[in-house]
Protein backbone atom coordinates (compact mmCIF):
# COMPACT_ATOMS: atom_id res chain seq x y z
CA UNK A 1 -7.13 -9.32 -2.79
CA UNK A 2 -6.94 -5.67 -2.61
CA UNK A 3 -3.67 -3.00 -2.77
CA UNK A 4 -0.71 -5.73 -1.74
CA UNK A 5 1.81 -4.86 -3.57
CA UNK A 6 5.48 -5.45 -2.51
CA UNK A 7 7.28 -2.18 -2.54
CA UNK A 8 10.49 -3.51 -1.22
CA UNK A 9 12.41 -6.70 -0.22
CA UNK A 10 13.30 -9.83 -2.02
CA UNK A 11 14.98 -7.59 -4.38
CA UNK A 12 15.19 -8.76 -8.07
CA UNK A 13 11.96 -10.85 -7.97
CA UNK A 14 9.43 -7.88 -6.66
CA UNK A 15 10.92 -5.74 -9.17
CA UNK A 16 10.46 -8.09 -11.75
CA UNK A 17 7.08 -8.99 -11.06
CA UNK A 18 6.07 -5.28 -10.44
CA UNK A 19 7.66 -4.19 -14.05
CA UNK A 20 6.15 -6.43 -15.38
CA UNK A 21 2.82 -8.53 -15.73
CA UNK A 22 1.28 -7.54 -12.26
CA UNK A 23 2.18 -3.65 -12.64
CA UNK A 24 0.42 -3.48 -15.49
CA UNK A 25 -2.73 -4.77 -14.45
CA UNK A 26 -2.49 -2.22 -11.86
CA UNK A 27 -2.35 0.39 -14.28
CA UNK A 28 -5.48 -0.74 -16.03
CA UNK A 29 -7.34 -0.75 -13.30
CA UNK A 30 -6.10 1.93 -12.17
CA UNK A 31 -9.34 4.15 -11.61
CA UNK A 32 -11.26 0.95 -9.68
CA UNK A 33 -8.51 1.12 -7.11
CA UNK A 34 -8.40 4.81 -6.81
CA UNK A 35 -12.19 4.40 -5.93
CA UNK A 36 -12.16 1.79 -3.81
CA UNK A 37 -9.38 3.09 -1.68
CA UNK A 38 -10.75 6.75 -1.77
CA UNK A 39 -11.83 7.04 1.76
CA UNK A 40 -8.09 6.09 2.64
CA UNK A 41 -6.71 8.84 0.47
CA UNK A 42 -8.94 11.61 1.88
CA UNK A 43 -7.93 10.05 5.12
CA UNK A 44 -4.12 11.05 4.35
CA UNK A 45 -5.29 14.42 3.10
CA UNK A 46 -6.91 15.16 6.06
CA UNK A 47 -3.90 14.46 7.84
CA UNK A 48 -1.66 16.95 5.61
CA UNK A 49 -4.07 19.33 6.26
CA UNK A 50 -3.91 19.43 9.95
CA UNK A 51 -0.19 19.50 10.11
CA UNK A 52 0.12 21.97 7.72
CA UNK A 53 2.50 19.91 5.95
CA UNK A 54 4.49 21.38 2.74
CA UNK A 55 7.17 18.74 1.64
CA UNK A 56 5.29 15.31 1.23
CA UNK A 57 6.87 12.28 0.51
CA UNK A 58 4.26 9.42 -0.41
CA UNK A 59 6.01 6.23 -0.13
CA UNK A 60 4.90 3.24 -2.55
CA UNK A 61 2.47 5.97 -4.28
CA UNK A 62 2.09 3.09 -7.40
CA UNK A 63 -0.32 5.00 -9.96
CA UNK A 64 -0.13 8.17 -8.14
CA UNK A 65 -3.36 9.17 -7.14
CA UNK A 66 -2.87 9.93 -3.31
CA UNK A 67 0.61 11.55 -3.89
CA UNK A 68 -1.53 14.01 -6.73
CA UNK A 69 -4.38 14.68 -4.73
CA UNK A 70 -1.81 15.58 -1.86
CA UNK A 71 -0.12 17.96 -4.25
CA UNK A 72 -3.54 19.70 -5.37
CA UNK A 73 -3.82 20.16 -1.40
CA UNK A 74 -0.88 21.95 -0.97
CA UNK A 75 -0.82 23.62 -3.59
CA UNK A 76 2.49 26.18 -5.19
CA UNK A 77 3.47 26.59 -1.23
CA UNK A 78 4.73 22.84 -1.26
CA UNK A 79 5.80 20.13 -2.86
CA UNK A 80 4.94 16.19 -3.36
CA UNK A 81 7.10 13.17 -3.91
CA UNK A 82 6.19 9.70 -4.92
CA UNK A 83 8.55 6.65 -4.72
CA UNK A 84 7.72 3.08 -6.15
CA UNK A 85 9.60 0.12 -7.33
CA UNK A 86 7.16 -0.14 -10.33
CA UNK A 87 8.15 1.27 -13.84
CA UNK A 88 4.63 1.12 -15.39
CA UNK A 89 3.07 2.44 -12.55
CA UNK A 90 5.26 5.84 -12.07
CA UNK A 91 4.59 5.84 -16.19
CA UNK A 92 1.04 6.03 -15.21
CA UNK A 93 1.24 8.74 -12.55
CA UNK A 94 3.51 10.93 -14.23
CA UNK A 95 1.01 10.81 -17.49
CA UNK A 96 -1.73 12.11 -14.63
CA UNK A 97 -0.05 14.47 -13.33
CA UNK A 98 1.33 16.05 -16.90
CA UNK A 99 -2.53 15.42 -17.83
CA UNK A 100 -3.87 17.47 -14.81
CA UNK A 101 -1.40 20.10 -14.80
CA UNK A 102 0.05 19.08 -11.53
CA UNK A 103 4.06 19.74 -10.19
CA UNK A 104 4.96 16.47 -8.46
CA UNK A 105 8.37 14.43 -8.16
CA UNK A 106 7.86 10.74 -9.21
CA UNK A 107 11.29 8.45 -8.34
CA UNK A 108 11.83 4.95 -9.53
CA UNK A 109 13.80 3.56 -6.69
CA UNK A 110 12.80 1.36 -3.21
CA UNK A 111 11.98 3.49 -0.40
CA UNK A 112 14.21 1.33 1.81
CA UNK A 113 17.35 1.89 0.00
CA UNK A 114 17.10 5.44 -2.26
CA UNK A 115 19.33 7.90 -1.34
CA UNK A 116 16.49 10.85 0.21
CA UNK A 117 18.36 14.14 0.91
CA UNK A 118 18.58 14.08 4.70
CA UNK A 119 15.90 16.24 6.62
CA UNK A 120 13.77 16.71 3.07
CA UNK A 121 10.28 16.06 4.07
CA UNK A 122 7.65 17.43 6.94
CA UNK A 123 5.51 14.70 6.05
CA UNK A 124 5.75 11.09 5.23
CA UNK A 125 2.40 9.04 4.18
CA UNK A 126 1.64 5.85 3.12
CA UNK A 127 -2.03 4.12 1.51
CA UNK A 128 -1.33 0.64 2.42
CA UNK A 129 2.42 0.42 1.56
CA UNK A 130 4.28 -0.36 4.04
CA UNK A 131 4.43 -3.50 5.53
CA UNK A 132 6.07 -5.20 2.70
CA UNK A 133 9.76 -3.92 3.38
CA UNK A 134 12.22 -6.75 4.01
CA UNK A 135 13.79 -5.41 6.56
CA UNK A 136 10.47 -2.71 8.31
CA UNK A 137 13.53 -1.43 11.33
CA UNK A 138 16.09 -0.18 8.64
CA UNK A 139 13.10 1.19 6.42
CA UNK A 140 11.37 3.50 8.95
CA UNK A 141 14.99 4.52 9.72
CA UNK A 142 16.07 5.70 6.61
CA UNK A 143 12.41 7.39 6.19
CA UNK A 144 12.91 9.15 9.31
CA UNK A 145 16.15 10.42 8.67
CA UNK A 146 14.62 11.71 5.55
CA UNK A 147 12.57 13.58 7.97
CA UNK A 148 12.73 17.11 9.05
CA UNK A 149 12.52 17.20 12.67
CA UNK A 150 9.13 17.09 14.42
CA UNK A 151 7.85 16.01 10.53
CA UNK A 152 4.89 13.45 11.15
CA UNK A 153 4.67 9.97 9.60
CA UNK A 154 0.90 8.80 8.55
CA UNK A 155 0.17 5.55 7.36
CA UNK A 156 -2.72 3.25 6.94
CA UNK A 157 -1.72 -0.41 6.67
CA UNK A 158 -4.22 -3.24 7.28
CA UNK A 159 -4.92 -5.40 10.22
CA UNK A 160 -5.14 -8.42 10.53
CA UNK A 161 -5.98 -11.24 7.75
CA UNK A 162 -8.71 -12.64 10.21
CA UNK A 163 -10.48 -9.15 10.59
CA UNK A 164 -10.17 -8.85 6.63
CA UNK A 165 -12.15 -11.48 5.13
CA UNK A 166 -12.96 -9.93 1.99
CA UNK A 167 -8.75 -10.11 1.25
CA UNK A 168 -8.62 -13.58 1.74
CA UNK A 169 -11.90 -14.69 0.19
CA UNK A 170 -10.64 -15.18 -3.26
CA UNK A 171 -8.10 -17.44 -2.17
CA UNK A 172 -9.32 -19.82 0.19
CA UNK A 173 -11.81 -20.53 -2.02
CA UNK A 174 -9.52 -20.79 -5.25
CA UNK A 175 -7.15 -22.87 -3.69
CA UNK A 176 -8.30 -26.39 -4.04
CA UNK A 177 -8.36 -25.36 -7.79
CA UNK A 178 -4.94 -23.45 -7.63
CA UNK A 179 -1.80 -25.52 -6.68
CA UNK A 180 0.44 -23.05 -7.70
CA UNK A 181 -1.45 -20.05 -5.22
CA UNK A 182 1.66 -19.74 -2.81
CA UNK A 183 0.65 -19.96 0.96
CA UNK A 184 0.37 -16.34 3.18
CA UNK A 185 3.36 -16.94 5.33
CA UNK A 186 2.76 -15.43 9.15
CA UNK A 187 4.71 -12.65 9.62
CA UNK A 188 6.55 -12.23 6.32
CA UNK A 189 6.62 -8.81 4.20
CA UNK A 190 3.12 -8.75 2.91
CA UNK A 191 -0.19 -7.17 3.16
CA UNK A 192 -1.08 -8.41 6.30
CA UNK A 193 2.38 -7.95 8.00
CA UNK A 194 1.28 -5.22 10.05
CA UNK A 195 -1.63 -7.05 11.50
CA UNK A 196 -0.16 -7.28 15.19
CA UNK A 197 -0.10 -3.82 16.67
CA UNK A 198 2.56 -4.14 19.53
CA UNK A 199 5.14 -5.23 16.53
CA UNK A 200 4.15 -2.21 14.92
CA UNK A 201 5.09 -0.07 17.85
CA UNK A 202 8.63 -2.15 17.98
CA UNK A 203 9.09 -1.43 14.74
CA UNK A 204 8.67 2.24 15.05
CA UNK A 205 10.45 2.56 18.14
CA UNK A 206 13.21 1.14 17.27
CA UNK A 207 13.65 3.08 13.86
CA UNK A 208 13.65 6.16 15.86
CA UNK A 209 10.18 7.56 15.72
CA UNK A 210 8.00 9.33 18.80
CA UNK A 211 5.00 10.19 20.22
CA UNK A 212 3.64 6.85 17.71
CA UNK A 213 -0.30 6.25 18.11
CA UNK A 214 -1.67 2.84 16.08
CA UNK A 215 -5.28 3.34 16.04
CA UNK A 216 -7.67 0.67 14.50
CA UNK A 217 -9.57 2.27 11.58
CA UNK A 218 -13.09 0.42 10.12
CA UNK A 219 -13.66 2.14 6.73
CA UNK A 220 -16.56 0.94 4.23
CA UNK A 221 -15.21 0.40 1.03
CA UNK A 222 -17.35 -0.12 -2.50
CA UNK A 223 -16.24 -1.32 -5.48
CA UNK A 224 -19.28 -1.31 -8.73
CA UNK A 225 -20.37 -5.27 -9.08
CA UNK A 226 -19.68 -5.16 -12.97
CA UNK A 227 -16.56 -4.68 -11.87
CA UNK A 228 -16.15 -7.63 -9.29
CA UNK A 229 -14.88 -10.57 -11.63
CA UNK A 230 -12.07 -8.43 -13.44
CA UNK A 231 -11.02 -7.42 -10.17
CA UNK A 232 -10.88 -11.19 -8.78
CA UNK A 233 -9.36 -12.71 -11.97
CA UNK A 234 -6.15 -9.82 -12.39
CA UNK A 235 -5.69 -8.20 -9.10
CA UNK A 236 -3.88 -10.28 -6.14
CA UNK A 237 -2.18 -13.97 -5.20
CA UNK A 238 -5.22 -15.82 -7.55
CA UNK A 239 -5.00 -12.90 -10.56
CA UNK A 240 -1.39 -14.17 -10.35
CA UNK A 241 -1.41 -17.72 -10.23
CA UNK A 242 -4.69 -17.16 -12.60
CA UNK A 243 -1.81 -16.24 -15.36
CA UNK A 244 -0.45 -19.68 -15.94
CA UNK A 245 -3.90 -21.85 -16.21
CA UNK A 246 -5.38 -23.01 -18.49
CA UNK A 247 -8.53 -21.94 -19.94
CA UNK A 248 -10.71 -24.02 -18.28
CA UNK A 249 -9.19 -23.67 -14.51
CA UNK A 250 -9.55 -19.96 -14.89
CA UNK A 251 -13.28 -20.46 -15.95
CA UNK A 252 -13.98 -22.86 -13.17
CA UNK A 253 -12.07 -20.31 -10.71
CA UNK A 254 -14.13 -17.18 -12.10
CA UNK A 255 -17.27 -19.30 -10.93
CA UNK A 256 -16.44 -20.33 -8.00
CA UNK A 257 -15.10 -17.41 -6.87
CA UNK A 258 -17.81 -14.73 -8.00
CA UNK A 259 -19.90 -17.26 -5.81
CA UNK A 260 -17.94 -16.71 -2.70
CA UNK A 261 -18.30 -12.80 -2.75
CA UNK A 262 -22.29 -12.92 -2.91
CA UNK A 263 -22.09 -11.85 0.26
CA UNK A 264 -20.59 -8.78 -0.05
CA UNK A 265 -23.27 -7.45 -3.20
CA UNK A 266 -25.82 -5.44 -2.30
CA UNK A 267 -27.38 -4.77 -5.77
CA UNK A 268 -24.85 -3.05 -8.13
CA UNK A 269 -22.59 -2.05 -5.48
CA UNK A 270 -19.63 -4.20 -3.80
CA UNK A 271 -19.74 -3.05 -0.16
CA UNK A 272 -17.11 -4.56 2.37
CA UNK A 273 -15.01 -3.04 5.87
CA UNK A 274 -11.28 -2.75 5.27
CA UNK A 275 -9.68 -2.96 8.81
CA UNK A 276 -7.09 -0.83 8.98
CA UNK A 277 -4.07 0.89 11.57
CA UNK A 278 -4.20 4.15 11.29
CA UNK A 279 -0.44 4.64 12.23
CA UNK A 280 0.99 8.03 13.36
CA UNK A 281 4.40 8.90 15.06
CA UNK A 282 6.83 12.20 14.93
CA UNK A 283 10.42 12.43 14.03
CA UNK A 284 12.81 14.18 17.28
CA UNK A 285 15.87 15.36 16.78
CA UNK A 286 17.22 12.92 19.18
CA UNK A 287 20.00 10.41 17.04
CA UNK A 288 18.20 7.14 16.32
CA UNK A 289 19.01 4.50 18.87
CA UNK A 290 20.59 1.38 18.17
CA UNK A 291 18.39 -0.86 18.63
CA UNK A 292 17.84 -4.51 17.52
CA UNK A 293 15.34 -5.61 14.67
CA UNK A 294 12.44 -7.56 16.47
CA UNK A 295 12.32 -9.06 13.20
CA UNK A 296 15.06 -11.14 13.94
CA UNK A 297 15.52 -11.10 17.55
């Protein structure tokens, strides 16, 4: 469970699935995820702050809340930018923004492949959105030549599946009940696809970044326990496969599964540690070396 989204790769199919069915539960529970992921965001902000950054880009920003609360930080001296594959998503967090009164750029397009006017940001962030990209060596490539030079890159993405139990609860105990739930596959785009820090640091060195720190990050994150069995039953691989079965499956599922987070409830409150790389690096204005993808070496 949690924010897993595919921002890019596979092409048709993500964008299909993100326009459709999977965005929109997103979008309706929209203000669940802002919460729960909060202490990311302010995470990111912090990071703006110290580097006194003024052009933002905030790359798979989904329902917009960390690319808006960037743009209340800087303020009229800068500028925000979010980019997402997802059509009812960007619907969502331009609505905020025109809600709130706040300037920022939304862009329909795949991070990996839009056309970014070169040198246009100081600052690239990410909450949790970047290790789905087919192809991670020409993605942090393009981003970087996006990148003024010395602009900083600051992303969280998670560790490992093993160190996040609470993300894989759902499904190893749906599963027996779920032959449709498709299998994590080790080192494919995904939310976990980050989880080995030294291909991490290939990744960025080979796209052309510096001075790159990967940090592990514990943060406590809370979710309200009325909220728990919506969450489990839209959100994620089971919310999917959850979509084609029948009526009693899904009731059996909801059972079994609200059982299997009893462990994480501490009265009305969800409580649970998302592991986390807190990844930072800083674009040169050295040319990008050509260097091969240890994705397919």
């Amino acid at each position: 469970m949690g924010e897993h989204r595919q921002i890019s790769g596979n092409g048709g199919e993500q964008a299909a699935l993100w326009n459709g069915a999977s965005g929109q539960a997103w979008v309706e529970h929209q203000g669940l995820l802002d919460d729960m992921f909060r202490p990311l965001e302010e995470q990111l902000i912090r990071a703006a702050g110290s580097a006194a950054a003024q052009r933002i880009l905030d790359v798979g920003c989904g329902t917009g809340n960390t690319t808006l609360a960037l743009a209340r930080h800087v303020g009229d001296k800068g500028h925000c930018t979010g980019i997402d594959i997802s059509a009812p998503m960007l619907a969502a967090a331009r609505s905020r923004a025109q809600r709130e009164g706040i300037h920022a750029t939304f862009i329909h397009a795949d991070a990996q492949e839009h056309d970014f006017a070169p040198a246009s940001f100081d600052m690239i962030v990410s909450r949790l959105g970047v290790m789905f990209f087919s192809d991670p060596v020409r993605a942090f490539a393009h981003l970087r030549r996006a990148a003024t030079s010395d602009a900083t890159l600051h992303c969280v993405a998670w560790r490992s599946a093993a160190e996040n139990p609470f993300m894989t609860t759902a499904e190893r105990t749906a599963a027996p009940l779920l032959p449709n739930l498709p299998p994590r596959q080790p080192g494919a785009p995904g939310q976990f696809a980050f989880g080995d820090r030294e291909r991490v640091l290939s990744i960025l060195q080979a796209s052309g970044w510096s001075d790159i720190e990967i940090r592990p990050t514990d943060v406590i994150c809370t979710l309200p326990e009325p909220a728990l069995a919506g969450y489990l039953s839209r959100l994620g691989p089971v919310g999917l496969a959850l979509q084609d079965a029948d009526a009693t499956t899904r009731e059996r599922v909801a059972t079994i599964v609200r059982a299997a987070f009893e462990p994480y409830v501490q009265a009305d409150t969800v409580r649970y540690t998302a592991a986390c790389w807190t990844i930072t690096a800083r674009a040169t204005a050295a040319a990008l070396p050509n260097r091969r993808d240890p994705n397919h070496a």
